[in-house]
C-alpha atoms as a PDB file:
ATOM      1  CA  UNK A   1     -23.682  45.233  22.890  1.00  0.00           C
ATOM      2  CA  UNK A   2     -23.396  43.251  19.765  1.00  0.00           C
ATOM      3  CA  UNK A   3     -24.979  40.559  19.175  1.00  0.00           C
ATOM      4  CA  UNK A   4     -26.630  37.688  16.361  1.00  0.00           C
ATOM      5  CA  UNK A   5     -29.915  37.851  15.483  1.00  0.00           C
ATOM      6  CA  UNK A   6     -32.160  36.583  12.808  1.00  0.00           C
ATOM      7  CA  UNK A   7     -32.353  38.460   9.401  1.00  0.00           C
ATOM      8  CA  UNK A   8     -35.024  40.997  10.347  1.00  0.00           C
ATOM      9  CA  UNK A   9     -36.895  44.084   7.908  1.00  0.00           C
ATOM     10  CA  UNK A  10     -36.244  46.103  11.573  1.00  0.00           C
ATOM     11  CA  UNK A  11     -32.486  46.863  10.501  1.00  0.00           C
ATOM     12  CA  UNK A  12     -33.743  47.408   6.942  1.00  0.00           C
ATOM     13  CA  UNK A  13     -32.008  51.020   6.950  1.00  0.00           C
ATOM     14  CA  UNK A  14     -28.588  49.972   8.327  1.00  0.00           C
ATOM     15  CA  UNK A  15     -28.044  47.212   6.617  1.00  0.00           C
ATOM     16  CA  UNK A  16     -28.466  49.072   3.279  1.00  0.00           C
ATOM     17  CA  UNK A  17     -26.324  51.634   3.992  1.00  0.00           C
ATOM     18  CA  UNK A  18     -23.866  48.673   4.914  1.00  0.00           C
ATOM     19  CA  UNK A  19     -24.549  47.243   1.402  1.00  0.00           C
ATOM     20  CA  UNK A  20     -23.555  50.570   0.284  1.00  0.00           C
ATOM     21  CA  UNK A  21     -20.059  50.390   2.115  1.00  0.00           C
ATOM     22  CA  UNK A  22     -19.377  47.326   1.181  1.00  0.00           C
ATOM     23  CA  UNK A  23     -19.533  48.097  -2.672  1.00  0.00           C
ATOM     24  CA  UNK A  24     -18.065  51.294  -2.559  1.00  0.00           C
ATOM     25  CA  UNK A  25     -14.903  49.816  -0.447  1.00  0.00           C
ATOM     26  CA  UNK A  26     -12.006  49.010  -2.763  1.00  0.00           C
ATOM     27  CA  UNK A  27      -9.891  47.564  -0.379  1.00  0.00           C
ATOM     28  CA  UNK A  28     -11.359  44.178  -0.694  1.00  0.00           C
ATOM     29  CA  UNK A  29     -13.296  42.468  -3.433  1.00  0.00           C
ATOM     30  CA  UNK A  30     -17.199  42.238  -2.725  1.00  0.00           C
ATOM     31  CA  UNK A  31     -18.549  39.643  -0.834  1.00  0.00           C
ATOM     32  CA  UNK A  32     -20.777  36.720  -2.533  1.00  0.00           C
ATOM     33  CA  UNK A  33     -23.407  37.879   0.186  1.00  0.00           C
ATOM     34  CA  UNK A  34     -23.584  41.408  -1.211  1.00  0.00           C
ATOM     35  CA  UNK A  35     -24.140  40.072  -4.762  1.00  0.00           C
ATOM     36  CA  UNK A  36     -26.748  37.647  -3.388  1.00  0.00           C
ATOM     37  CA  UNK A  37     -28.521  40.308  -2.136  1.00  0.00           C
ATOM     38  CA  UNK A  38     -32.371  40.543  -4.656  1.00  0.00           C
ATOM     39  CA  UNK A  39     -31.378  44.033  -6.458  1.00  0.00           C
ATOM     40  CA  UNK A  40     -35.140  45.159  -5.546  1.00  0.00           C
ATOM     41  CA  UNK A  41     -34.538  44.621  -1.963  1.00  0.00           C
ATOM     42  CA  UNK A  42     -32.436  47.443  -2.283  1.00  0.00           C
ATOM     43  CA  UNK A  43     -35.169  50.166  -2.948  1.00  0.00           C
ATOM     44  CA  UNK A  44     -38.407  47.993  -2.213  1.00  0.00           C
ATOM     45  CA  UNK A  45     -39.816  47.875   1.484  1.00  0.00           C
ATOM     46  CA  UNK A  46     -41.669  44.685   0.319  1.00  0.00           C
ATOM     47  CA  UNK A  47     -38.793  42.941  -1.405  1.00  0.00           C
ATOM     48  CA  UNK A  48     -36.702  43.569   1.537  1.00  0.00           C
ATOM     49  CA  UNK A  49     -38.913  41.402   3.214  1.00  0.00           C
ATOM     50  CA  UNK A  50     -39.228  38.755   0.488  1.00  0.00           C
ATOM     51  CA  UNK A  51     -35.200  38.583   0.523  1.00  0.00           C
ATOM     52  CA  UNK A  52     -35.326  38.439   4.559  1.00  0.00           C
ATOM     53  CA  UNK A  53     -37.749  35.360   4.089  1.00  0.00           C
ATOM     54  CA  UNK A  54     -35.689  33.925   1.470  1.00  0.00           C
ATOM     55  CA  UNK A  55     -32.681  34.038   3.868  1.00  0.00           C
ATOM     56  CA  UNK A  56     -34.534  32.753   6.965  1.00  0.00           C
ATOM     57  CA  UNK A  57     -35.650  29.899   4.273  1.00  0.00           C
ATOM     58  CA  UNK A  58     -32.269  28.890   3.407  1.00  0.00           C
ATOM     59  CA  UNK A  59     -31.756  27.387   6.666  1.00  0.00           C
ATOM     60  CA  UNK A  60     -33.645  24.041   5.296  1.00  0.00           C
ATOM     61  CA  UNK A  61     -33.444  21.839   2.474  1.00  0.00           C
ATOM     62  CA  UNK A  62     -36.886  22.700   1.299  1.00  0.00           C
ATOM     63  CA  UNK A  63     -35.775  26.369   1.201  1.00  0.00           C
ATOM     64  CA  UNK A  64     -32.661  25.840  -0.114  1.00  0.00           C
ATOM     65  CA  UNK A  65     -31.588  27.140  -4.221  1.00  0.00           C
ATOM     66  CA  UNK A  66     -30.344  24.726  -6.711  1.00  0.00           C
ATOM     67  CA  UNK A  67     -26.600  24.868  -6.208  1.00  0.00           C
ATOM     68  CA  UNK A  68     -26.692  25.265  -2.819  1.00  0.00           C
ATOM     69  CA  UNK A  69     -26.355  23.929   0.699  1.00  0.00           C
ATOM     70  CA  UNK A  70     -28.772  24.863   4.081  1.00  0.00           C
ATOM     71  CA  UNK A  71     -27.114  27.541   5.381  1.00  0.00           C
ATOM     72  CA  UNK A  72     -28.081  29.699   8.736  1.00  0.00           C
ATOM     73  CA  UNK A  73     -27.643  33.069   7.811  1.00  0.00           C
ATOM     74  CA  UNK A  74     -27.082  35.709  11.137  1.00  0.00           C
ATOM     75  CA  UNK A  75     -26.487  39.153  11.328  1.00  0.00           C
ATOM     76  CA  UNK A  76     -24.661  40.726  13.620  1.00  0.00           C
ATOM     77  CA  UNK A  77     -26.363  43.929  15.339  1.00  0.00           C
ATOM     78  CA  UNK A  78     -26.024  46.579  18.193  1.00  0.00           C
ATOM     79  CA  UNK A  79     -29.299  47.641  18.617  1.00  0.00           C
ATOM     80  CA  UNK A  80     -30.715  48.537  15.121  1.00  0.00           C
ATOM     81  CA  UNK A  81     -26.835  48.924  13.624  1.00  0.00           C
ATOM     82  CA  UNK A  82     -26.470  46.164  11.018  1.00  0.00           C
ATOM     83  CA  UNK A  83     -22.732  45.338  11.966  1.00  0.00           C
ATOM     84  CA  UNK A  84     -21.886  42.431   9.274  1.00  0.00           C
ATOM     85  CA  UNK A  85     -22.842  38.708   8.711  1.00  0.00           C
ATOM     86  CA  UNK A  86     -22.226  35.293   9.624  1.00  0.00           C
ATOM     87  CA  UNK A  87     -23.450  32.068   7.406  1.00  0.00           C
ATOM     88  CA  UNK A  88     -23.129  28.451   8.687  1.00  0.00           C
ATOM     89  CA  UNK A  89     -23.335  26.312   6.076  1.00  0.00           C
ATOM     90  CA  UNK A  90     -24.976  22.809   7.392  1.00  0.00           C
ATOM     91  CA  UNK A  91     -22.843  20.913   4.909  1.00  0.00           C
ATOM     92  CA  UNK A  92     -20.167  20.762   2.455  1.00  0.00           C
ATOM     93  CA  UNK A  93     -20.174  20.250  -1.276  1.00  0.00           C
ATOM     94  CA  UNK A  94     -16.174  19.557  -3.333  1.00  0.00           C
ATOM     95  CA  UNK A  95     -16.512  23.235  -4.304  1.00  0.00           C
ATOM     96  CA  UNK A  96     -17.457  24.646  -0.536  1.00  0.00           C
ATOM     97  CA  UNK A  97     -14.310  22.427   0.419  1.00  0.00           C
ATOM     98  CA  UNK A  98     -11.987  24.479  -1.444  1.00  0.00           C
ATOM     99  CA  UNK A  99     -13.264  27.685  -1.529  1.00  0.00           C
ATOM    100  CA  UNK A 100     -15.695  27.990   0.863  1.00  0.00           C
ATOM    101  CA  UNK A 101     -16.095  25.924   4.217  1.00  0.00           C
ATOM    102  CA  UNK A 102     -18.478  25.996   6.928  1.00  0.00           C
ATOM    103  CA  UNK A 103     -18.281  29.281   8.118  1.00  0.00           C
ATOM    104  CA  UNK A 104     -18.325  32.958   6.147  1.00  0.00           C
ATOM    105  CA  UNK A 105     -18.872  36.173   8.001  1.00  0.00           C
ATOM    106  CA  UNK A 106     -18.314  39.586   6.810  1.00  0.00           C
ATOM    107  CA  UNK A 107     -18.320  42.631   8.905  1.00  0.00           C
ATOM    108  CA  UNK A 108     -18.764  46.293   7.201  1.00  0.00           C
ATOM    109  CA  UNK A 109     -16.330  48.509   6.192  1.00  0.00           C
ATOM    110  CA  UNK A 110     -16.908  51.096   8.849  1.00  0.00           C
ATOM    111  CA  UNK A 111     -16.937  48.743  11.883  1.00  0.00           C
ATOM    112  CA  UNK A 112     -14.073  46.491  11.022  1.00  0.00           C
ATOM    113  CA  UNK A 113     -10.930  46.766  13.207  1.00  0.00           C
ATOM    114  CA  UNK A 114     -13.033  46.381  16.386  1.00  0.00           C
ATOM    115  CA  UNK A 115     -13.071  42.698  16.926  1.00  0.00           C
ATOM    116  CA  UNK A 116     -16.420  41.781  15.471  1.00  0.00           C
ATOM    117  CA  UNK A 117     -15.011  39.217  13.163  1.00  0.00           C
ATOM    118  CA  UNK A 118     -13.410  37.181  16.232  1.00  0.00           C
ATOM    119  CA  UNK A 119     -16.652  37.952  17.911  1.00  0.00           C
ATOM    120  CA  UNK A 120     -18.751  36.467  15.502  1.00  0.00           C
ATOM    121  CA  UNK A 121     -16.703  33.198  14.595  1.00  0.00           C
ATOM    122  CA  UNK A 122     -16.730  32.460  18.298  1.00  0.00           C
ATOM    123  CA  UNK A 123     -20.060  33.279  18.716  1.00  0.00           C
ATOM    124  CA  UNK A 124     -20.947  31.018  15.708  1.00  0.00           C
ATOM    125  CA  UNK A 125     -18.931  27.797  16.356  1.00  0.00           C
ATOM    126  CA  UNK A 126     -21.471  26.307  19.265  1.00  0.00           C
ATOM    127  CA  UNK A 127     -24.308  27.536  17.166  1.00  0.00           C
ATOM    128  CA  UNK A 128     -22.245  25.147  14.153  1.00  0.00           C
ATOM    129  CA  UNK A 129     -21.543  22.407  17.214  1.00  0.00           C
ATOM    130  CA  UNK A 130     -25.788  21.891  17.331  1.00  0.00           C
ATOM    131  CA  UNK A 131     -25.729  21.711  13.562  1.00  0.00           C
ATOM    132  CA  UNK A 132     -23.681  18.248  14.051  1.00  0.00           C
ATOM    133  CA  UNK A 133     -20.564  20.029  12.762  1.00  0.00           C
ATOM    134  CA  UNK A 134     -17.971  18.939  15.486  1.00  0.00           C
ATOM    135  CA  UNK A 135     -14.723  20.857  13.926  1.00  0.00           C
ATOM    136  CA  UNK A 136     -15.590  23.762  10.940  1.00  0.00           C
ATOM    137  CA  UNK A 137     -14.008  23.641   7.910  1.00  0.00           C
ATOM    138  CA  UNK A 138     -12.851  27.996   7.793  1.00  0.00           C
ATOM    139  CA  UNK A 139     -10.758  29.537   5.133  1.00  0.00           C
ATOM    140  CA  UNK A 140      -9.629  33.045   4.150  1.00  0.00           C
ATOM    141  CA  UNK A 141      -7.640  34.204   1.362  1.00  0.00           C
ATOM    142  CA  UNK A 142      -4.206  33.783   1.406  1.00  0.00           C
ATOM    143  CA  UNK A 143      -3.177  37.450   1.780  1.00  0.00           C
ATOM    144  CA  UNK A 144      -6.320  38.192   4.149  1.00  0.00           C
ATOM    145  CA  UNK A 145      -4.090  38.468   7.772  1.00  0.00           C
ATOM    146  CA  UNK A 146      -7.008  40.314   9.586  1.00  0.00           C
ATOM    147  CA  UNK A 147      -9.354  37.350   8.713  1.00  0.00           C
ATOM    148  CA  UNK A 148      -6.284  34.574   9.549  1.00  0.00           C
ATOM    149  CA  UNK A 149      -5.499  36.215  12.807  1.00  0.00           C
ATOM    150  CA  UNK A 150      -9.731  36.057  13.782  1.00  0.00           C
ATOM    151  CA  UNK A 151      -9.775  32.144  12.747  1.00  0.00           C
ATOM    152  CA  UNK A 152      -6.565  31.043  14.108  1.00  0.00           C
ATOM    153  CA  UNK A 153      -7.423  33.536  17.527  1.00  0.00           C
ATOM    154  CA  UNK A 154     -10.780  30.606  17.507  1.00  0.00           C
ATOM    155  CA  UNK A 155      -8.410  28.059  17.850  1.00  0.00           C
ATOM    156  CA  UNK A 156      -8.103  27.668  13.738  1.00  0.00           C
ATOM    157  CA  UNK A 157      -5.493  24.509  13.090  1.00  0.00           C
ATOM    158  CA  UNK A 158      -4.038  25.438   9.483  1.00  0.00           C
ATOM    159  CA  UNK A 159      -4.668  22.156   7.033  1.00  0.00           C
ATOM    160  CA  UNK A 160      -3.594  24.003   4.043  1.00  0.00           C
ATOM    161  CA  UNK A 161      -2.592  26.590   1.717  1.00  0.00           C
ATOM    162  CA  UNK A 162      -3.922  26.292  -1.561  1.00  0.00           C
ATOM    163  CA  UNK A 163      -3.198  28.657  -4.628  1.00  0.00           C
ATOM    164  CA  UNK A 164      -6.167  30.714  -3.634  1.00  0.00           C
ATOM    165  CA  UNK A 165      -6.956  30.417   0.002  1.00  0.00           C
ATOM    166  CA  UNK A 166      -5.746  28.908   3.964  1.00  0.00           C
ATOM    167  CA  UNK A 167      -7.996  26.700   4.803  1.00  0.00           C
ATOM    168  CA  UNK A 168      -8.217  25.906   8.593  1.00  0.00           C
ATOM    169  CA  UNK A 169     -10.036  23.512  10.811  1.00  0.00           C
ATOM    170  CA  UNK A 170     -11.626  25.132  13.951  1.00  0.00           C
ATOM    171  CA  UNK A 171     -13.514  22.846  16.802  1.00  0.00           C
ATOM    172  CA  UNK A 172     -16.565  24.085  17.604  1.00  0.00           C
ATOM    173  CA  UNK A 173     -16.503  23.146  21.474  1.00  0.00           C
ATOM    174  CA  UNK A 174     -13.303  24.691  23.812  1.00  0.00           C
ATOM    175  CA  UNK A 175     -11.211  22.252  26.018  1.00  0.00           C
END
């Protein structure tokens, strides 16, 4: 059953061949979070486990890179199956207003159409209620309807539509 857990060197092999997918898949442009990704932790046992400390890091203000907000970073797993990725960011800069919001997940290419994505936001809006983050600023881009349909299936309230994304609002308790 899938499930969040911390960034970990155990699904080292899965989530490579995930990273894999993800560039090779020209259906959508490449995530920030595949980019982000140390190029040596791609080949290096070692620096795989300096970027999975880096990530855990990020999650405080001491650990955080210039330019950039705490952030919890989870991955979604079955078992040792790197499934995608889920980042709460703990707060919101003008730029992460308009283009980026609370909440980004990505799932890979070969496990998408399953309901992870809906899986994940829902799993990741109380973890975002303990972060003091009472309703989540989510967006997708405009022509994403897969990613609309998971935010506004969380109870996503549509603020806007701007010339390069819907931005939503999504409470992180249920009535």
């Amino acid at each position: 059953m899938p499930e969040f857990i911390d960034p970990t060197v155990r699904v080292r092999a899965s989530f490579l061949t995930a990273m894999a997918e993800f560039r090779a898949n020209r259906d959508y442009p490449t995530s920030w979070f595949v980019d982000d990704v140390d190029p040596p932790a791609l080949t290096d046992p070692q620096a795989f486990a300096a970027y999975v400390t880096r990530v855990l890091g990020e999650r405080t203000q001491s650990g955080v890179r210039s330019g950039y907000v705490p952030m919890t970073t989870l991955w979604w797993a079955d078992g040792e199956r790197f499934l995608g990725r889920l980042a709460i960011r703990h707060q919101l800069t003008p730029a992460l207003e308009e283009l980026g919001g609370h909440i980004g997940y990505d799932v890979r290419p070969s496990a998408r159409r399953r309901g992870h994505a809906t899986a994940m936001l829902a799993a990741a809006l109380p973890i975002a209620r303990t972060l003091g983050i009472s309703e989540a600023l989510v967006m997708c881009d405009r022509t994403n309807t897969a990613s609309r349909r998971v935010i506004e299936s969380n109870g996503g309230r549509l603020i806007d539509v701007t010339t390069k994304k819907r931005r939503y609002r999504v409470p992180t308790t249920r009535p």
